[in-house]
Protein backbone atom coordinates (compact mmCIF):
# COMPACT_ATOMS: atom_id res chain seq x y z
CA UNK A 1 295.10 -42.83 -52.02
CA UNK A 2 291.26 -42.04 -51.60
CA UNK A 3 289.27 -39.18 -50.30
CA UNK A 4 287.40 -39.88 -47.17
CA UNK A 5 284.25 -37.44 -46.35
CA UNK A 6 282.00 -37.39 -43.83
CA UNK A 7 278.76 -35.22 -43.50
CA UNK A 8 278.07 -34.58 -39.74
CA UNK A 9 275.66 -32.38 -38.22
CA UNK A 10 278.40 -29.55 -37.19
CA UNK A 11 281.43 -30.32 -39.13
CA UNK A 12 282.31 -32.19 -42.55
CA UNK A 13 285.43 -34.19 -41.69
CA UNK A 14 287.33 -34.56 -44.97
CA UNK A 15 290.13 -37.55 -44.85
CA UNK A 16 293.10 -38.23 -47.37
CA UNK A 17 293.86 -41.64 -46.65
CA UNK A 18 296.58 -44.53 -48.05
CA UNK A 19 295.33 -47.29 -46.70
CA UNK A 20 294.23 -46.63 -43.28
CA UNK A 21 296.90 -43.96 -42.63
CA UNK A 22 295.24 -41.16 -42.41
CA UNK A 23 297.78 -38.58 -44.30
CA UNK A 24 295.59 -35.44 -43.97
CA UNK A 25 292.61 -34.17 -42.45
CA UNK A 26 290.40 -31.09 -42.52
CA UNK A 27 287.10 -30.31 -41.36
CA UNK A 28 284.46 -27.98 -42.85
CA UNK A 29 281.59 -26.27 -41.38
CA UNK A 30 278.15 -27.65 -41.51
CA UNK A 31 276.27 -25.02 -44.04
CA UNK A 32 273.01 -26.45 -44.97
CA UNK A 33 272.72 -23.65 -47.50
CA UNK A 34 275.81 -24.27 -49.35
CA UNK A 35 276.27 -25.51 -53.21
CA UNK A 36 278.04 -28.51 -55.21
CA UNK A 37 279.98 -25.29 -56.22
CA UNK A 38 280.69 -24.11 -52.79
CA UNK A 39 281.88 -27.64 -51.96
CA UNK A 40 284.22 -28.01 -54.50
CA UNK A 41 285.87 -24.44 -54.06
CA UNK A 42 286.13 -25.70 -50.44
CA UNK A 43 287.90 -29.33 -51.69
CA UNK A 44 289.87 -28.14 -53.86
CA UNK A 45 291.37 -25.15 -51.39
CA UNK A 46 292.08 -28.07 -48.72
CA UNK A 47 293.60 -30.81 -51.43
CA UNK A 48 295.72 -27.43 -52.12
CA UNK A 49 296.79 -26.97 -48.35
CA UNK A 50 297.55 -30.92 -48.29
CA UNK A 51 299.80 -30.39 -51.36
CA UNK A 52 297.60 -32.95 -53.54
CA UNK A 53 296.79 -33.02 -56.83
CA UNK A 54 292.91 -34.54 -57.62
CA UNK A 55 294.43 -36.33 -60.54
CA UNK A 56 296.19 -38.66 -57.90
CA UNK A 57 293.60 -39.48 -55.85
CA UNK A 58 291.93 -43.20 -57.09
CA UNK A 59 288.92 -42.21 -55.44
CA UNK A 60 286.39 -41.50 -53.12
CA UNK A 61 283.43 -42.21 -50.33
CA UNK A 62 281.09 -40.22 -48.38
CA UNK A 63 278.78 -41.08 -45.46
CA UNK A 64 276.49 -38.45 -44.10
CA UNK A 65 274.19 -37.93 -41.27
CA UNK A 66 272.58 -34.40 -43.14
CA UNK A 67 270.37 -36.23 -45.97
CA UNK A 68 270.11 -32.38 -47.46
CA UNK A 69 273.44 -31.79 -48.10
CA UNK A 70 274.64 -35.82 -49.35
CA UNK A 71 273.59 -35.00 -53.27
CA UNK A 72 275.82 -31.90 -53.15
CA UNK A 73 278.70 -33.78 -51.76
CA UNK A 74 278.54 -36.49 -54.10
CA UNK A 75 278.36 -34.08 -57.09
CA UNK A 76 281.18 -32.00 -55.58
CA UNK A 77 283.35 -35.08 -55.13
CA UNK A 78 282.61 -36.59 -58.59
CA UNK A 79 282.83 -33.00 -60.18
CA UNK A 80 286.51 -32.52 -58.95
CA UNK A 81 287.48 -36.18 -59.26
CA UNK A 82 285.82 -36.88 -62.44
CA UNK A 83 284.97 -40.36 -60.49
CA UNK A 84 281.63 -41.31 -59.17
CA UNK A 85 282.09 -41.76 -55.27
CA UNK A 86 280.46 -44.36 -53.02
CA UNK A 87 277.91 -43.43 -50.96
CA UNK A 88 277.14 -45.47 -47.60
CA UNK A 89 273.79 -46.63 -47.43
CA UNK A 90 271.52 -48.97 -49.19
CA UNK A 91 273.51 -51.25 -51.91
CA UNK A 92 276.63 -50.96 -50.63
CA UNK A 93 278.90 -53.67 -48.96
CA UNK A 94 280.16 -53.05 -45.57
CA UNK A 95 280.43 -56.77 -44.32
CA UNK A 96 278.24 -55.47 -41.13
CA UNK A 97 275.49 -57.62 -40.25
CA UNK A 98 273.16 -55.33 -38.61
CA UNK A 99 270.71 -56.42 -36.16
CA UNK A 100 267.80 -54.19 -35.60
CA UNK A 101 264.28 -53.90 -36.39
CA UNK A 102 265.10 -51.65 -39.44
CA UNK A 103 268.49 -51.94 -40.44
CA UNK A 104 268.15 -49.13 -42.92
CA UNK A 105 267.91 -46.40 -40.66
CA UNK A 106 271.48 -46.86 -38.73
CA UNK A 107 273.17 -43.83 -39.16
CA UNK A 108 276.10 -43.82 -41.89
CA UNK A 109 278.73 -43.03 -39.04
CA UNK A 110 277.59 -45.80 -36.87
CA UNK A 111 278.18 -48.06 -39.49
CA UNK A 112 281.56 -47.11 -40.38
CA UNK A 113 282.45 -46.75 -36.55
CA UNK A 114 281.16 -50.56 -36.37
CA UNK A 115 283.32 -51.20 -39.65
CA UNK A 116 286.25 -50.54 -38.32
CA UNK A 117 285.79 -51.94 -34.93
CA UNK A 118 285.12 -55.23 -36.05
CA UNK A 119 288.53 -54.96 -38.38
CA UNK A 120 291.12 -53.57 -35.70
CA UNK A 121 289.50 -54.72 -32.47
CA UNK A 122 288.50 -57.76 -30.19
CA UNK A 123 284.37 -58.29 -29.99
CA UNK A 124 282.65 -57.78 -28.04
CA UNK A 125 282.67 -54.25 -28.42
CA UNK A 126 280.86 -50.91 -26.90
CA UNK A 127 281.78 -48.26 -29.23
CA UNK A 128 280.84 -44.64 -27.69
CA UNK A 129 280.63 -41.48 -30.01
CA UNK A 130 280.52 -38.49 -29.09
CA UNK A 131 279.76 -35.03 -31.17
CA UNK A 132 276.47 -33.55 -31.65
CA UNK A 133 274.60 -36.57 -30.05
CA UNK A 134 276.73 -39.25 -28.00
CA UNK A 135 275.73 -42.23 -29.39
CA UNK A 136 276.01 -45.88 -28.40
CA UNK A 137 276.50 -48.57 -30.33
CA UNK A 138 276.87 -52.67 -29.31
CA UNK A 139 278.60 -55.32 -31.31
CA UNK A 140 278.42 -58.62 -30.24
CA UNK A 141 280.91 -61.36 -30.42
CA UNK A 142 279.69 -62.75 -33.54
CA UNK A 143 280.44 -58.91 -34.92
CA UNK A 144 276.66 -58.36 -35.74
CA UNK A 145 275.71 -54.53 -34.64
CA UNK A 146 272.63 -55.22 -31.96
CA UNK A 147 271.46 -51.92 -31.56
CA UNK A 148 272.78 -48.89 -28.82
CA UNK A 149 271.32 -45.66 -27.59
CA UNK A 150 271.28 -42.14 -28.91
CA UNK A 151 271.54 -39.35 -25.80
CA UNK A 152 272.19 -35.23 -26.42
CA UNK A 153 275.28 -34.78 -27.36
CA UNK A 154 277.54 -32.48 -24.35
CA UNK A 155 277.42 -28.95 -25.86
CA UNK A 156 274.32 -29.56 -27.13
CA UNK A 157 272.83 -30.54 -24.02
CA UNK A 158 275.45 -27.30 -22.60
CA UNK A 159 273.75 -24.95 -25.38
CA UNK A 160 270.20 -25.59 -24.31
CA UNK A 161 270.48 -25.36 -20.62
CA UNK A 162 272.38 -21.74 -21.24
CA UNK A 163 269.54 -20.90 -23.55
CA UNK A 164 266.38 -22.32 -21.82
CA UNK A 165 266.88 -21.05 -18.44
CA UNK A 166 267.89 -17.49 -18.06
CA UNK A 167 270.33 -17.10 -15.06
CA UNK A 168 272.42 -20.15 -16.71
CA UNK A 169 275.72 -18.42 -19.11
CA UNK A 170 277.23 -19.87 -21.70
CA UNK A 171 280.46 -21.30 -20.45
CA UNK A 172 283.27 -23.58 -21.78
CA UNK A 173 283.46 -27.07 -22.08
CA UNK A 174 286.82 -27.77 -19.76
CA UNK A 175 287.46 -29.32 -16.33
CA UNK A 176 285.41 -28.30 -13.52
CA UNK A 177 287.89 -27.43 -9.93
CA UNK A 178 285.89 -29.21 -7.77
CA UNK A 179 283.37 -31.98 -8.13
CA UNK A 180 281.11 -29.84 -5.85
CA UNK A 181 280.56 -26.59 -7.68
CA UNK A 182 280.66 -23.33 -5.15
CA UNK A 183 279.52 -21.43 -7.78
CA UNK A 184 277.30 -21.29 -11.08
CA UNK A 185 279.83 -21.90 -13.37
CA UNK A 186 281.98 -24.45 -12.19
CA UNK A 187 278.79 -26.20 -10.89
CA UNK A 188 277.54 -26.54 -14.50
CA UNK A 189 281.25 -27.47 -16.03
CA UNK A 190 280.77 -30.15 -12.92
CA UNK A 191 277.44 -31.16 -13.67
CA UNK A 192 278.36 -31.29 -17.90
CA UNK A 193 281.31 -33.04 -17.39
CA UNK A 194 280.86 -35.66 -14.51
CA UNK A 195 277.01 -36.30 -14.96
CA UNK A 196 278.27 -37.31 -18.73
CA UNK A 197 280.88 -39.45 -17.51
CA UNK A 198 278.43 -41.13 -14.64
CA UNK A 199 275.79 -41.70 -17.87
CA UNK A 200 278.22 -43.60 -19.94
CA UNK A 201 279.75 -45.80 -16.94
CA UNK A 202 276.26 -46.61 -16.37
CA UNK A 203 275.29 -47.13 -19.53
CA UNK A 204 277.98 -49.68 -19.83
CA UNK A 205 277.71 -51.10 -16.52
CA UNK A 206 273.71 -51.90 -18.08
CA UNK A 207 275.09 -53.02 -21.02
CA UNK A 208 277.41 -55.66 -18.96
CA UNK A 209 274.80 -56.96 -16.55
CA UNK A 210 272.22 -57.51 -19.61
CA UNK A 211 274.62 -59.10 -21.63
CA UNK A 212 276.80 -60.42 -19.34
CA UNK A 213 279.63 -60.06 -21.07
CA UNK A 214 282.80 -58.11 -20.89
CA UNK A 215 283.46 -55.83 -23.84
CA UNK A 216 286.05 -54.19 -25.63
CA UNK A 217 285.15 -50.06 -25.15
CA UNK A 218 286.02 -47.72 -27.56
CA UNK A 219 285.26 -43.90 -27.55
CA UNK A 220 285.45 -41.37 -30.31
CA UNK A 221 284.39 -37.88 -31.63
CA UNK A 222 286.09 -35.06 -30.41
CA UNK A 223 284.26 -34.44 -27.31
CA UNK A 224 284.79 -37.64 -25.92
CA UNK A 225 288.54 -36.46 -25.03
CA UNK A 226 286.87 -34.43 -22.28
CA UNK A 227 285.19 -37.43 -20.75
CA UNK A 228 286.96 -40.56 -20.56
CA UNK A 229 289.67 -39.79 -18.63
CA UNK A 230 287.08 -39.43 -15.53
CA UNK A 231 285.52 -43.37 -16.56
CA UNK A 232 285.96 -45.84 -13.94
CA UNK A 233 286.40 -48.05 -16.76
CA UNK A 234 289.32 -48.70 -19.50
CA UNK A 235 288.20 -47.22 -22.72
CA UNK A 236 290.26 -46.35 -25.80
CA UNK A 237 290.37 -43.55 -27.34
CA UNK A 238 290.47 -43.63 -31.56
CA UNK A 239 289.45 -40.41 -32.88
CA UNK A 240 289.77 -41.84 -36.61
CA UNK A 241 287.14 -44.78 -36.22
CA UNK A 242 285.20 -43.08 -38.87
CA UNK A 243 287.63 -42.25 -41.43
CA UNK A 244 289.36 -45.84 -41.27
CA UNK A 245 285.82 -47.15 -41.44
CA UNK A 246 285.32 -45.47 -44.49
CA UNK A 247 288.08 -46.55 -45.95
CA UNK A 248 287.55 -50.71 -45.00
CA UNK A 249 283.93 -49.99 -46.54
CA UNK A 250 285.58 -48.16 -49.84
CA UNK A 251 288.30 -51.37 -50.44
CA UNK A 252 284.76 -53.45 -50.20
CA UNK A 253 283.55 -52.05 -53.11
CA UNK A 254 286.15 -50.85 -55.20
């Protein structure tokens, strides 16, 4: 059984995992201001509501996407396991070949996303994420990541339009009635939600005629939920790509 954390820019997702069953899961807010102590009151209050004692748990792993806060979670996690955690990044083996000009600067969720995809699924693959930014990612058939696209994530792109321009409120991110809006609101729960769904058919539709392939397409983060079920395409849904990619990347290296 290992502890599965991930750093993202609005939530830490924190994973308790036997093999890739995911037994528990918990997510913490993003606090760029918080301590190694903080953390570990936090940990140990969740391994409490899971009903888990740290001196069963072999181990753990962390990726993060918030540089500041990465030493704090590694101290916090080695702190209350008394075991040094992995870290994703630089030295450690993920079995990924990645393909771009500086393969180094992938984002630690991208790479587990593209771990686990290239375990579970068929390649070709498009794997769409969506949280804070959507991002795209593109593994080819011989599983090497080849690159992807980063776009505003939905509520962030929601958040600034309500807070750049005035006469625009902040709404909810549900479905609009109509696909024509008749009035502001459900025009900009139209515009969030179907202009995000024509982007990524698109997208992929690009992604087929320059590669002229077809791919496997798999979506997760949270917000992705909201869109796929307006794609013109098939797309799966796995909302614990992440975690189960941390854990393939952990059994690497253990």
């Amino acid at each position: 059984m290992i502890l599965a954390v991930d750093i993202g820019n609005t939530n830490i997702v924190v994973g308790l995992l036997e093999g890739t069953t995911i037994l528990n899961s918990g997510r913490i807010a993003t606090d760029r201001k918080k301590t190694n102590m903080d953390f570990i009151i936090q940990l140990k209050l969740m391994l409490s509501v899971f009903k888990v004692k740290e001196e069963n748990i072999d181990g753990s792993i962390l990726s993060s996407v918030v540089p500041e806060l990465t030493n704090q979670l590694f101290q916090a996690l080695k702190d209350l396991l008394n075991k040094k955690p992995f870290v994703v990044g630089p030295g450690l083996k993920t079995g990924l070949n990645i393909k771009i000009d500086n393969p180094q600067t992938l984002g630690a969720d991208r790479v587990c996303d593209a771990v686990c995809i290239i375990e579970e699924y068929k390649v070709p693959a498009i794997i769409i994420d969506m949280g804070t930014a959507t991002t795209i990612s593109v593994i080819d058939k011989n599983k090497n990541h080849i690159g992807g696209m980063i776009i505003p994530g939905i509520k962030t792109s929601l958040d600034s339009l309500s807070t750049n321009a005035s006469q625009l409120p902040y709404i909810s991110l549900e479905k609009p009635k109509t696909l024509i809006g008749k009035n502001t609101i459900d025009c900009m729960k139209s515009g969030i939600i179907y202009g995000n769904v024509s982007l990524i058919d698109g997208l992929i539709d690009k992604i087929k005629e320059e590669m002229n392939e077809d791919f496997v397409l798999i979506a997760t983060g949270g917000l992705s939920r909201l869109i796929i079920p307006y794609s013109k395409h098939k797309i799966i849904y796995d909302e614990n790509l992440l975690l189960k990619g941390l854990y393939y990347i952990y059994k690497k290296n253990a």
